[in-house]
PDB file of N, CA and C in Angstrom:
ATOM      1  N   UNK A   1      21.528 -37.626  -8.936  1.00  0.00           N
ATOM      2  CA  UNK A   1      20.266 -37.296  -9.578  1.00  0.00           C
ATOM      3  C   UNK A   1      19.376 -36.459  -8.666  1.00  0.00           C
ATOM      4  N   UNK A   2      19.738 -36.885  -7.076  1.00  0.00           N
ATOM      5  CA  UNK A   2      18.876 -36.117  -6.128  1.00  0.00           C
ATOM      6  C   UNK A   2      18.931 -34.242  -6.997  1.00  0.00           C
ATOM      7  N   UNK A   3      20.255 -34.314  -6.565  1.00  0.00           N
ATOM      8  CA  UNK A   3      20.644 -33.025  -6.776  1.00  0.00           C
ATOM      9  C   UNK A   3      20.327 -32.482  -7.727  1.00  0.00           C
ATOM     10  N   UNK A   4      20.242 -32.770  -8.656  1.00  0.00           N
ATOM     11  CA  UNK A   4      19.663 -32.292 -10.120  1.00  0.00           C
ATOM     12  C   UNK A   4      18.048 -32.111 -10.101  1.00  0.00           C
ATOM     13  N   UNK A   5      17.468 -32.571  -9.272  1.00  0.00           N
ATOM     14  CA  UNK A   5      16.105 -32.773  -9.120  1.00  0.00           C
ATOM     15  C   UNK A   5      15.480 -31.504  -8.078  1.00  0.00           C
ATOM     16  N   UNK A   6      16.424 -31.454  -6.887  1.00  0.00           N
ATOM     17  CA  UNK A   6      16.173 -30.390  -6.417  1.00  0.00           C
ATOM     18  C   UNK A   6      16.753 -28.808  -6.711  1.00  0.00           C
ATOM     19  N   UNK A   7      17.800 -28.607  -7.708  1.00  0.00           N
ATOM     20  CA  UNK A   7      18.157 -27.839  -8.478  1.00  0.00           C
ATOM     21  C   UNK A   7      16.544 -27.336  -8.903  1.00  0.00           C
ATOM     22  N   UNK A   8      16.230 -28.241 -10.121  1.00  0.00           N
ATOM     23  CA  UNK A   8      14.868 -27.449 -10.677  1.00  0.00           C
ATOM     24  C   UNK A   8      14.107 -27.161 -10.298  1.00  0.00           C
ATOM     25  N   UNK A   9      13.361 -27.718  -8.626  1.00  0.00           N
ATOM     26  CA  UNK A   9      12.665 -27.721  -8.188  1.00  0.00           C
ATOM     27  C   UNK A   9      12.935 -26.331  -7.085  1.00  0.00           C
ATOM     28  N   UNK A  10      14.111 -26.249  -7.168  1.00  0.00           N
ATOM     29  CA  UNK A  10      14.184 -24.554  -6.176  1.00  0.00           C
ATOM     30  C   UNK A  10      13.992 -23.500  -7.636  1.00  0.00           C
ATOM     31  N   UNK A  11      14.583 -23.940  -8.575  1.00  0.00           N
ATOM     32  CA  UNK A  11      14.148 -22.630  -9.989  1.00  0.00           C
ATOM     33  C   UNK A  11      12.895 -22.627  -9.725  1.00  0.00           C
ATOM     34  N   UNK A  12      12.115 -23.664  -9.885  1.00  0.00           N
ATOM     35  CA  UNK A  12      10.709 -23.836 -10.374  1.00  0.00           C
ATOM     36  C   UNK A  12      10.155 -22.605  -9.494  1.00  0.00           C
ATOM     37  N   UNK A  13      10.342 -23.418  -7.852  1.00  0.00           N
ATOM     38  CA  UNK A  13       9.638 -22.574  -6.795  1.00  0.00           C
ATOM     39  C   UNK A  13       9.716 -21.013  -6.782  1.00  0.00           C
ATOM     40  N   UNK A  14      11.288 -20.490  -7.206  1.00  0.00           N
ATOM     41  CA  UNK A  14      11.469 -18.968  -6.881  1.00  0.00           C
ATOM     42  C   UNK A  14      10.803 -18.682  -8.300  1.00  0.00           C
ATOM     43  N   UNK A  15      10.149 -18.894  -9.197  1.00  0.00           N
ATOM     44  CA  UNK A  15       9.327 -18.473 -10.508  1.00  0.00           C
ATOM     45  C   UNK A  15       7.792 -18.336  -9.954  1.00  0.00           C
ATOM     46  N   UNK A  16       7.650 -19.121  -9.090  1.00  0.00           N
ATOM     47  CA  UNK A  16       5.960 -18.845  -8.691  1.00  0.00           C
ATOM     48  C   UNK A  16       5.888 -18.505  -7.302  1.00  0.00           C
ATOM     49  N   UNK A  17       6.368 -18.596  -6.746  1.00  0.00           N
ATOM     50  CA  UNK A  17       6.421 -18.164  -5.087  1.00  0.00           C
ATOM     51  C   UNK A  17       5.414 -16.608  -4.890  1.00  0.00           C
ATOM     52  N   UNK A  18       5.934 -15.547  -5.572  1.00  0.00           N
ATOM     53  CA  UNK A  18       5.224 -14.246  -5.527  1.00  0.00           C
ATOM     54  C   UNK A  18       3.359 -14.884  -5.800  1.00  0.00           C
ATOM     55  N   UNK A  19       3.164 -15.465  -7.174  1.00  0.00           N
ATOM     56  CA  UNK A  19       1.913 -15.997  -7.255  1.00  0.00           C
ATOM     57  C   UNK A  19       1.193 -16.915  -6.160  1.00  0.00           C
ATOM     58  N   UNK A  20       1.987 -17.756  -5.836  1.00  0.00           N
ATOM     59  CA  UNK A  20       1.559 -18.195  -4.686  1.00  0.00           C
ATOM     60  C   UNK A  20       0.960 -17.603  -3.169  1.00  0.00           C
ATOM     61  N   UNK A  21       2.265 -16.679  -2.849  1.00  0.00           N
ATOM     62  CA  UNK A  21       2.444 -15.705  -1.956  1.00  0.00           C
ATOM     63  C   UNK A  21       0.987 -15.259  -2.183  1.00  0.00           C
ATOM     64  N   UNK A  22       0.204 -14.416  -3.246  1.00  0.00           N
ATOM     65  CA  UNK A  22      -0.905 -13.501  -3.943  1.00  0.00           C
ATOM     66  C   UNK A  22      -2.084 -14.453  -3.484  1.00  0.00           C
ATOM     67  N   UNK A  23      -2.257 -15.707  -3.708  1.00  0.00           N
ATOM     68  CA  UNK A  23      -2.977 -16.585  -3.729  1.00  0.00           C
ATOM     69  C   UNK A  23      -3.425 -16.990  -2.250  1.00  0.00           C
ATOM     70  N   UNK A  24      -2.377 -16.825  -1.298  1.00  0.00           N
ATOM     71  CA  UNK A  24      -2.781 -16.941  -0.457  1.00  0.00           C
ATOM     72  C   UNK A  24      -3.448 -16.065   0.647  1.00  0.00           C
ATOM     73  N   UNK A  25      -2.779 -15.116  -0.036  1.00  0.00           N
ATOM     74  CA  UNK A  25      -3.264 -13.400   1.007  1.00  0.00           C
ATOM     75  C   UNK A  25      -4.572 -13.332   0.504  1.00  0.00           C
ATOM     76  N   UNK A  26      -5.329 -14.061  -0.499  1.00  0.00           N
ATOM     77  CA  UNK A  26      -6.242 -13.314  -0.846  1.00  0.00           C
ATOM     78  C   UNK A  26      -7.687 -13.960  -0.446  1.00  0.00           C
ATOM     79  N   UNK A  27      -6.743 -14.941   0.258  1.00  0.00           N
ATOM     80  CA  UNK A  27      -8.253 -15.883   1.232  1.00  0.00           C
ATOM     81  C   UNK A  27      -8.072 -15.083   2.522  1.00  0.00           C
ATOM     82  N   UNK A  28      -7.320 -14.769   3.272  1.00  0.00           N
ATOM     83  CA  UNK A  28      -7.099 -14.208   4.318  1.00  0.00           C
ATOM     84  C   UNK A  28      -5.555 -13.538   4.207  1.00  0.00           C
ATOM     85  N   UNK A  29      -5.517 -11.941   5.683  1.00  0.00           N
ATOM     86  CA  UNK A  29      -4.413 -11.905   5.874  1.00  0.00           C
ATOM     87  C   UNK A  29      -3.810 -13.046   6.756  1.00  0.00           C
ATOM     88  N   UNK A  30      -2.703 -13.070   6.820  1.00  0.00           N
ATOM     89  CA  UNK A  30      -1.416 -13.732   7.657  1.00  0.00           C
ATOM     90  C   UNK A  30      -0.505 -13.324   7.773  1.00  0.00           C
ATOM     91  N   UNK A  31       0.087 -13.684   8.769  1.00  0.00           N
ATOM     92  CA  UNK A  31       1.665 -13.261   9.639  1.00  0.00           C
ATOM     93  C   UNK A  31       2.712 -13.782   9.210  1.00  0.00           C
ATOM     94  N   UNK A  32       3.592 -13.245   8.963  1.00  0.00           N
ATOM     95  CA  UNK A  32       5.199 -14.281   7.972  1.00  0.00           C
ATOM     96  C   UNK A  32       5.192 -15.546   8.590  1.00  0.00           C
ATOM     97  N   UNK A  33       5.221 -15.984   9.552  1.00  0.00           N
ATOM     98  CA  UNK A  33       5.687 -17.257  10.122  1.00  0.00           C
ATOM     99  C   UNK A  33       4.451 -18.175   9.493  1.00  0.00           C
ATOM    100  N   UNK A  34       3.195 -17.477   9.791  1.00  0.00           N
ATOM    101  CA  UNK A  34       2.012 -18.448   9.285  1.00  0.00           C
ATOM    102  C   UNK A  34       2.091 -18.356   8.048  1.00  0.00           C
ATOM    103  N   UNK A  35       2.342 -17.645   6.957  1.00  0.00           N
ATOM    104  CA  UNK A  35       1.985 -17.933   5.704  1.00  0.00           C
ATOM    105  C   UNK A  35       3.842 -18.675   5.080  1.00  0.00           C
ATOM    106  N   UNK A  36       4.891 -18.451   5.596  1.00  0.00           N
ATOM    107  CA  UNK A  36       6.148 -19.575   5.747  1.00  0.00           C
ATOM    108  C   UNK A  36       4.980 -20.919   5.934  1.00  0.00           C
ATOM    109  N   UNK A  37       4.902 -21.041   7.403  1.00  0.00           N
ATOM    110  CA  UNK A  37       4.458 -22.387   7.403  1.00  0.00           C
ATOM    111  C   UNK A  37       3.580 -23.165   5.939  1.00  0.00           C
ATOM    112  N   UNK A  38       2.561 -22.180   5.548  1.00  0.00           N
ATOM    113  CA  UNK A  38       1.224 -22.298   4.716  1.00  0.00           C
ATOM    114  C   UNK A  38       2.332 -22.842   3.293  1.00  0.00           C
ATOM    115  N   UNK A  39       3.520 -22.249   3.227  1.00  0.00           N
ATOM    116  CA  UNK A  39       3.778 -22.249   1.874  1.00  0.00           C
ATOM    117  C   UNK A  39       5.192 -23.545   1.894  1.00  0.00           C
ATOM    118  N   UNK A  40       5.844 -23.811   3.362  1.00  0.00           N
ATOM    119  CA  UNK A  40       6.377 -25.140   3.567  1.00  0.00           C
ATOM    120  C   UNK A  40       5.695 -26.302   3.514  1.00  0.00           C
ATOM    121  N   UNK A  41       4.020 -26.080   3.748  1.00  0.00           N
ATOM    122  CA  UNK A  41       3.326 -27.348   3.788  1.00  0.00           C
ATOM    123  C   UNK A  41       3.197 -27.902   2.512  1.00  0.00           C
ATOM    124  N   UNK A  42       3.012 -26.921   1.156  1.00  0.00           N
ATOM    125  CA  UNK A  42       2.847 -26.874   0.089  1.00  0.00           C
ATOM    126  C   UNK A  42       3.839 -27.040  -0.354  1.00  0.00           C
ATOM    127  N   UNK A  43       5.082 -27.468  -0.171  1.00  0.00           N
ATOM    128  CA  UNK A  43       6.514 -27.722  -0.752  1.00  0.00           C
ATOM    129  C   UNK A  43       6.627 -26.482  -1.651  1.00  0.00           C
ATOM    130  N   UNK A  44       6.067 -25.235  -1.549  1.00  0.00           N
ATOM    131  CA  UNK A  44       6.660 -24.109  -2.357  1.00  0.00           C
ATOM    132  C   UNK A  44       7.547 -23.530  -1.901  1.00  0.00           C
ATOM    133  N   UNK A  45       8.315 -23.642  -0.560  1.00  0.00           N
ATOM    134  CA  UNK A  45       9.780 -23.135  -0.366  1.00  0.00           C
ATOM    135  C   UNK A  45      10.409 -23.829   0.629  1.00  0.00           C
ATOM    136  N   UNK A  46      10.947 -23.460   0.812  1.00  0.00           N
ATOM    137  CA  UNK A  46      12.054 -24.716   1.659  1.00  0.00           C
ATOM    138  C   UNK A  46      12.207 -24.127   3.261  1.00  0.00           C
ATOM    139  N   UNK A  47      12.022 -22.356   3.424  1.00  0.00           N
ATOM    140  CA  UNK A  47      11.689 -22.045   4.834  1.00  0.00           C
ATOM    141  C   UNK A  47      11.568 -20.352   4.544  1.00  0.00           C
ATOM    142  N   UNK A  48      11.333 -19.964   5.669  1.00  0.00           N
ATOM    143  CA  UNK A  48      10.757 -18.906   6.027  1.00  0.00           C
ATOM    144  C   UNK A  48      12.050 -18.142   5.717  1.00  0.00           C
ATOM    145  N   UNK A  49      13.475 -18.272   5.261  1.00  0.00           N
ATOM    146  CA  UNK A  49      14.581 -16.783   5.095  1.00  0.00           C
ATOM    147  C   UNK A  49      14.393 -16.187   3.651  1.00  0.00           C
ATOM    148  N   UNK A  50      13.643 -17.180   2.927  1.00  0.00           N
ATOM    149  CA  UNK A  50      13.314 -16.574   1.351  1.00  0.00           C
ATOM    150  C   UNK A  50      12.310 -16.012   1.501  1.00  0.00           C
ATOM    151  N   UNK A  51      11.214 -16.060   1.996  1.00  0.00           N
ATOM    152  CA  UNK A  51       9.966 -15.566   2.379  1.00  0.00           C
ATOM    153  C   UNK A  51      10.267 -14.036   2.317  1.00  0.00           C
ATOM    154  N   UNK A  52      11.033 -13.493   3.784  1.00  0.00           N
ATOM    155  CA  UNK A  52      10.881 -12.258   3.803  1.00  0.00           C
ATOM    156  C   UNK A  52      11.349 -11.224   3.106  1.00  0.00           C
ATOM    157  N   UNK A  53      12.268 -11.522   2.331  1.00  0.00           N
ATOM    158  CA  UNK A  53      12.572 -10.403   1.296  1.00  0.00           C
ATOM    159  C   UNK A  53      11.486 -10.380   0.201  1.00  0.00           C
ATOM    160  N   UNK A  54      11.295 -11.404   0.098  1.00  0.00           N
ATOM    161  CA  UNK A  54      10.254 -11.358  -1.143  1.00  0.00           C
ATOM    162  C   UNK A  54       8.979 -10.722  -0.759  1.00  0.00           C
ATOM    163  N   UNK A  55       8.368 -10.703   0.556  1.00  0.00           N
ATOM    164  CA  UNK A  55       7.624 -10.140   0.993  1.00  0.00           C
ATOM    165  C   UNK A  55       8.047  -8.147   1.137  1.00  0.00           C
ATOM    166  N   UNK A  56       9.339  -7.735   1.130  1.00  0.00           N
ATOM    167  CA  UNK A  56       9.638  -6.798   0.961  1.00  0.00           C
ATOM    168  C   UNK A  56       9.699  -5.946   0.153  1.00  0.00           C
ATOM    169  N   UNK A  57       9.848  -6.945  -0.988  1.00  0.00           N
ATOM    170  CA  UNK A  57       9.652  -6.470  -2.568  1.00  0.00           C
ATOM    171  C   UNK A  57       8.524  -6.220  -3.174  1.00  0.00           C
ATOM    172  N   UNK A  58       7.329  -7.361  -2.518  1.00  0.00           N
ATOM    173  CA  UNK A  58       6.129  -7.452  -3.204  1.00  0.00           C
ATOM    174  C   UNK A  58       5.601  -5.978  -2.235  1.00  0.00           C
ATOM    175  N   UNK A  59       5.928  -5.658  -1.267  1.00  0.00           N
ATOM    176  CA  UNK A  59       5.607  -4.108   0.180  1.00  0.00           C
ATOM    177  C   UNK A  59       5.876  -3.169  -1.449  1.00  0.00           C
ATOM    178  N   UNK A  60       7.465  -2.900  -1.433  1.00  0.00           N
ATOM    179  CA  UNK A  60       7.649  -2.350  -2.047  1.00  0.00           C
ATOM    180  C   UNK A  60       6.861  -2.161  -3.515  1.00  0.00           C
ATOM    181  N   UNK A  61       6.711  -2.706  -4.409  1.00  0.00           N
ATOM    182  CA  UNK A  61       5.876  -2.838  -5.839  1.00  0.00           C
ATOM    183  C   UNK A  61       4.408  -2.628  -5.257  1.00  0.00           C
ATOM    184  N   UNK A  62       4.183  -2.751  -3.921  1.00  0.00           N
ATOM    185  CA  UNK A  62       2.957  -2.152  -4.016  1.00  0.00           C
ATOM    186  C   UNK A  62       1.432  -3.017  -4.231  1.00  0.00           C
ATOM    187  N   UNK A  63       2.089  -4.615  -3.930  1.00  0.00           N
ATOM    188  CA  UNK A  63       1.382  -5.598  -4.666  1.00  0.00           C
ATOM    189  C   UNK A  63       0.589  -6.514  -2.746  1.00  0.00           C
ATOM    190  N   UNK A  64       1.482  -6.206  -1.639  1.00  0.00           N
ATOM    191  CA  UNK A  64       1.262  -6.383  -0.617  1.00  0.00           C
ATOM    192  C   UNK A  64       0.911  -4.860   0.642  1.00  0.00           C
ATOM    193  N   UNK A  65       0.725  -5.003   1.767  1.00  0.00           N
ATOM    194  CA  UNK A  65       0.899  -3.994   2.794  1.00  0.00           C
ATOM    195  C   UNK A  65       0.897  -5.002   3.889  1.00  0.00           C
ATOM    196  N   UNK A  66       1.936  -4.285   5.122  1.00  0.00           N
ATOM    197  CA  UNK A  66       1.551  -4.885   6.238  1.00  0.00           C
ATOM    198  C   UNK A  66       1.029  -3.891   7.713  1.00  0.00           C
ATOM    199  N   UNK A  67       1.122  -4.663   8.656  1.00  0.00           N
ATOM    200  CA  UNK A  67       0.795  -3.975   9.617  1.00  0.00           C
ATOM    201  C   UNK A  67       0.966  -4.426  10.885  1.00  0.00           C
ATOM    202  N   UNK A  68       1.062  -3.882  12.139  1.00  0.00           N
ATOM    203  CA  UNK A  68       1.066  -4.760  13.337  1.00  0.00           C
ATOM    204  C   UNK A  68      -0.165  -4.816  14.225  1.00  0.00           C
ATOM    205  N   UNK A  69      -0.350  -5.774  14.835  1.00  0.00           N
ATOM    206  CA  UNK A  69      -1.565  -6.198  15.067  1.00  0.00           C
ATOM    207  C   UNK A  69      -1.228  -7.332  16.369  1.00  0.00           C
ATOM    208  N   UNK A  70      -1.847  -7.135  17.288  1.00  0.00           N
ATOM    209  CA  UNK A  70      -1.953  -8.316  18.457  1.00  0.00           C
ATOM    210  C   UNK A  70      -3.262  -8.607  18.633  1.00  0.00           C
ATOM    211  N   UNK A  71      -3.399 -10.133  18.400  1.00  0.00           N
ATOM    212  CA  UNK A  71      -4.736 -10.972  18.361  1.00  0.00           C
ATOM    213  C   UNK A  71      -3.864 -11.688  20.042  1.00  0.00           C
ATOM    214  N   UNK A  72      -5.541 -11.886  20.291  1.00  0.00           N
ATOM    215  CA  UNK A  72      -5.917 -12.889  21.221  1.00  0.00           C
ATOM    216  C   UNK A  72      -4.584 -13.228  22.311  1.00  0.00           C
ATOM    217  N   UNK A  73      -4.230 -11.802  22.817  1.00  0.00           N
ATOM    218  CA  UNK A  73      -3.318 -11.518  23.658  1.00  0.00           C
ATOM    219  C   UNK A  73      -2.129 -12.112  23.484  1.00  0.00           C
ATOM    220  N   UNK A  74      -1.681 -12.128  22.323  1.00  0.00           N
ATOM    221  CA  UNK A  74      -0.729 -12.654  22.021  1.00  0.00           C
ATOM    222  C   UNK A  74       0.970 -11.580  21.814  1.00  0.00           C
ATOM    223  N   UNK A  75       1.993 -11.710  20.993  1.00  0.00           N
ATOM    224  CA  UNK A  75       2.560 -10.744  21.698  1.00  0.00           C
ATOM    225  C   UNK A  75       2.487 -10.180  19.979  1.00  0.00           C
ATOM    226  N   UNK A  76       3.208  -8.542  19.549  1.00  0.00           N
ATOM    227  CA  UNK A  76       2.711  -7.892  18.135  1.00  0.00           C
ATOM    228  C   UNK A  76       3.244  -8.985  17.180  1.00  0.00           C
ATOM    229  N   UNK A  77       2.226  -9.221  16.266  1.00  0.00           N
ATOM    230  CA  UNK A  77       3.227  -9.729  14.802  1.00  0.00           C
ATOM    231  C   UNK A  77       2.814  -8.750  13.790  1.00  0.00           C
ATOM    232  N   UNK A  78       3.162  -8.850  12.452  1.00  0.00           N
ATOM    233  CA  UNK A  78       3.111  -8.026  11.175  1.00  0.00           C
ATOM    234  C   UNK A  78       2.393  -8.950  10.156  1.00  0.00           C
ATOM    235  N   UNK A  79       1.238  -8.448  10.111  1.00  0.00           N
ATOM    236  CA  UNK A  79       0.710  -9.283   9.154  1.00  0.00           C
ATOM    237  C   UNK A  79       0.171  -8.816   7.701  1.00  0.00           C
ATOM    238  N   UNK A  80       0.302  -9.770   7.165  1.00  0.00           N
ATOM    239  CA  UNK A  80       0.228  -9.298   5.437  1.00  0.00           C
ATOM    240  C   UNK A  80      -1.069  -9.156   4.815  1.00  0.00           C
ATOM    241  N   UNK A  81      -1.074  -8.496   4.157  1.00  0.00           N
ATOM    242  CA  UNK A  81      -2.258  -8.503   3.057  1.00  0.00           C
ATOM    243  C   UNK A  81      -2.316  -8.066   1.686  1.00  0.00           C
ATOM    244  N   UNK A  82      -3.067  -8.439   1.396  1.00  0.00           N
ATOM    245  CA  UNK A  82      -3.083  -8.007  -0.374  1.00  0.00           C
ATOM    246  C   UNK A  82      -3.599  -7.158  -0.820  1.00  0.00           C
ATOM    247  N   UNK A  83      -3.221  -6.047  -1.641  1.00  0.00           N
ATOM    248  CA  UNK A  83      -3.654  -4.688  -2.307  1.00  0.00           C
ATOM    249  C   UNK A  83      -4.445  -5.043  -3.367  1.00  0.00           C
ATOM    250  N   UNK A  84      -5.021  -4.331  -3.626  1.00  0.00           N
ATOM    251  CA  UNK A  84      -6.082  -4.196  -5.159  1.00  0.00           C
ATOM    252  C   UNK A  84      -4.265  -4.297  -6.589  1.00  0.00           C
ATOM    253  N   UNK A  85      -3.748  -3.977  -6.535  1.00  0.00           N
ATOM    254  CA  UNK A  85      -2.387  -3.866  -7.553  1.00  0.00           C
ATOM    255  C   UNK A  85      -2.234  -5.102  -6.937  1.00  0.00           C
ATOM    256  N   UNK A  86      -2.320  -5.889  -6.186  1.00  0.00           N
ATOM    257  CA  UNK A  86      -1.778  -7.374  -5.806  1.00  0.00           C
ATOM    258  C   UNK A  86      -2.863  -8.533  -6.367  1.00  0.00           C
ATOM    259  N   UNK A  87      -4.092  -8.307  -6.069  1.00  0.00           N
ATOM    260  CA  UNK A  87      -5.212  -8.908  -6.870  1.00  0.00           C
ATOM    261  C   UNK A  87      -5.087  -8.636  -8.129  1.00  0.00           C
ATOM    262  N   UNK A  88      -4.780  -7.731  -8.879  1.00  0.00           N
ATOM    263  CA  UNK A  88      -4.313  -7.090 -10.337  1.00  0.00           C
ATOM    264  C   UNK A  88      -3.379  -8.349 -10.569  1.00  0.00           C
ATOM    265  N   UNK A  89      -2.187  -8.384 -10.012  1.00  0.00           N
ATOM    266  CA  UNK A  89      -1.537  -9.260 -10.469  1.00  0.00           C
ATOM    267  C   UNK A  89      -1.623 -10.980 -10.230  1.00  0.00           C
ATOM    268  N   UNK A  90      -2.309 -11.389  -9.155  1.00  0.00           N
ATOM    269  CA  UNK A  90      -2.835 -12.494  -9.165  1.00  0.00           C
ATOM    270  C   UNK A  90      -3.220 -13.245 -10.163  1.00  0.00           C
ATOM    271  N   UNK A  91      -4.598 -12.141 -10.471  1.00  0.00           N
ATOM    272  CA  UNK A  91      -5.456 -11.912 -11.652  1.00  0.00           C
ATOM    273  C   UNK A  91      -4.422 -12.464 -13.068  1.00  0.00           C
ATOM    274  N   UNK A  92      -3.231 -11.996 -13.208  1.00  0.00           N
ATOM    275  CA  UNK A  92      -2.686 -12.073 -14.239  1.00  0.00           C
ATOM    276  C   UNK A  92      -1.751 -13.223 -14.350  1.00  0.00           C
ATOM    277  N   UNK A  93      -1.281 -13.306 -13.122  1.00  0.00           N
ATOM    278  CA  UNK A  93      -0.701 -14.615 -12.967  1.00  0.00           C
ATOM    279  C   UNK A  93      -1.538 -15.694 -13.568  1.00  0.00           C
ATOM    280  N   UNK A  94      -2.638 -16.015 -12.913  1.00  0.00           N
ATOM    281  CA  UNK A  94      -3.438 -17.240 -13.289  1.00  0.00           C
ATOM    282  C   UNK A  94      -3.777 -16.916 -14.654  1.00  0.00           C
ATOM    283  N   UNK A  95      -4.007 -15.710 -15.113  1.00  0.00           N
ATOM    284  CA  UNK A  95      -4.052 -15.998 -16.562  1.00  0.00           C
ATOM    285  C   UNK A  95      -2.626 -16.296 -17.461  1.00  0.00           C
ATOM    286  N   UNK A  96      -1.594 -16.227 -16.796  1.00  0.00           N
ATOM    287  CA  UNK A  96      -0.623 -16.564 -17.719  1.00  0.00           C
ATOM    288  C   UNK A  96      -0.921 -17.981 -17.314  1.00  0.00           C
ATOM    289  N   UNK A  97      -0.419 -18.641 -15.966  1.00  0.00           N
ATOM    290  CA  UNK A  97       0.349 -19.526 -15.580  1.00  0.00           C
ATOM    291  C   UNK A  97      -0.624 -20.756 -16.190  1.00  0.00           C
ATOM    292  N   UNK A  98      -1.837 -20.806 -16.933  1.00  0.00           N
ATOM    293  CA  UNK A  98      -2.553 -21.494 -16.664  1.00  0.00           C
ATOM    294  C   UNK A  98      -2.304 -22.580 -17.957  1.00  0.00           C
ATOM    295  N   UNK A  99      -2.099 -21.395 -19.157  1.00  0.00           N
ATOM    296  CA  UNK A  99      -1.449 -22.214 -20.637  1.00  0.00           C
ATOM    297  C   UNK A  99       0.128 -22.333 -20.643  1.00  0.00           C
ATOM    298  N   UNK A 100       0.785 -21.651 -19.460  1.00  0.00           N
ATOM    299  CA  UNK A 100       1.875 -22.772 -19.216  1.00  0.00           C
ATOM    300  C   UNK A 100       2.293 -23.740 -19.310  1.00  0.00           C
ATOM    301  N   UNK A 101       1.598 -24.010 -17.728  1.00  0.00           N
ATOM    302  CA  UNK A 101       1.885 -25.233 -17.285  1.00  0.00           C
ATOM    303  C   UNK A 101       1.412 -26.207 -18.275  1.00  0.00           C
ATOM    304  N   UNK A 102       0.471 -26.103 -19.183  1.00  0.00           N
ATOM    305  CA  UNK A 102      -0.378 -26.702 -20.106  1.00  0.00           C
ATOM    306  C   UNK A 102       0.702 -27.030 -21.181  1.00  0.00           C
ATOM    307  N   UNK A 103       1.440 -26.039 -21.976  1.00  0.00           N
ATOM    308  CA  UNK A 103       2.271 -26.420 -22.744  1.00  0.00           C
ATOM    309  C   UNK A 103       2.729 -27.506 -21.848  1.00  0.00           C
ATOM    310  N   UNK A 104       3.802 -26.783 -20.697  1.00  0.00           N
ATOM    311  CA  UNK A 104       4.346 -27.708 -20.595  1.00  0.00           C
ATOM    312  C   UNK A 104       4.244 -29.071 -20.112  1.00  0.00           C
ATOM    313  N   UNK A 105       3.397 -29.388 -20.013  1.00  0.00           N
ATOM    314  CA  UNK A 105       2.669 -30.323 -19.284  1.00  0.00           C
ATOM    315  C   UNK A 105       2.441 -31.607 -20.759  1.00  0.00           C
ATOM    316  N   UNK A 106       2.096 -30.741 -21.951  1.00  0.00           N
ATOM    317  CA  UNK A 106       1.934 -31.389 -23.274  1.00  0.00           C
ATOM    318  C   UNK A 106       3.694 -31.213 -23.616  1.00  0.00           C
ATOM    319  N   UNK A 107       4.255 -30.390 -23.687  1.00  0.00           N
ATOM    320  CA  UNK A 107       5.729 -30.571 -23.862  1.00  0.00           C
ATOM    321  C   UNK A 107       6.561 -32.000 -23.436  1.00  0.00           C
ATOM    322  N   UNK A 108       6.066 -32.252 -22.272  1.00  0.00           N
ATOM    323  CA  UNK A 108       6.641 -33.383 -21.399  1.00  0.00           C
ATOM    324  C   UNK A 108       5.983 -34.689 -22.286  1.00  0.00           C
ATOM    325  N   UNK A 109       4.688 -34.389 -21.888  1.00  0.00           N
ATOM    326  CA  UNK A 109       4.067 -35.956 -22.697  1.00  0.00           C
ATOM    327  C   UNK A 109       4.357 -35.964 -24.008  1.00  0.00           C
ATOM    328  N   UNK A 110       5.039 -35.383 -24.656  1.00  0.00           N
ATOM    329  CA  UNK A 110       5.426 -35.651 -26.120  1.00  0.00           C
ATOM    330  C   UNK A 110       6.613 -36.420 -25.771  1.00  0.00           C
ATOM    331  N   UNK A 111       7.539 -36.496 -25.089  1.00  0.00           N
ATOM    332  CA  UNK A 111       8.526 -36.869 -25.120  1.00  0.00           C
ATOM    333  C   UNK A 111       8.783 -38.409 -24.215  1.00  0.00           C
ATOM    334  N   UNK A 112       7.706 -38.647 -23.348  1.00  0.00           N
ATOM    335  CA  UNK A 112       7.264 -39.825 -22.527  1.00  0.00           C
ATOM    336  C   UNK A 112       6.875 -41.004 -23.909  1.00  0.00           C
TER     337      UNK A 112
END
């Protein structure tokens, strides 16, 4: 049953991860490892090797940018941020995701 449980729960995650990803750039930028960590704490992925492609894609579509940057003498990292076309889609995310989860959320309790 484990297995079946974490089956849906990795679908679930790779369906919102990009929204998530959006959600978080848009309080601050962050560096892959810090926003991995930000999004392992949140049980939205399981580690940082799914992270970076998806972060490549969202570069690509135009929905992220990065850059390199050394804070507080530390050594370069690449850190992310969110585009106006990335707030665009945020924006749209939460307006879908919101009567979603709602169905489904009433989907479930019909059947409880």
């Amino acid at each position: 049953m484990d297995e079946i449980r974490e089956r849906i729960a990795t679908n679930l995650r790779k369906g919102v991860l990009e929204g998530c990803v959006l959600a978080l750039l848009a309080d601050r930028d962050m560096y892959g490892l810090e926003l991995a960590d930000q999004l392992v704490a949140r049980d939205l992925t399981a580690s940082e090797g799914s992270l970076y492609p998806l972060l490549a894609r969202m570069q690509q579509a135009g929905s992220v940018r990065s850059r390199r940057e050394v804070r507080d003498g530390s050594r370069p990292r690449k850190y992310y941020e969110i585009t106006d076309d990335g707030r665009a889609m945020l924006s749209a995310f939460a307006e879908v995701w919101g009567p979603i989860s709602q169905h489904v959320n009433n989907t479930l309790e019909e059947k409880a």
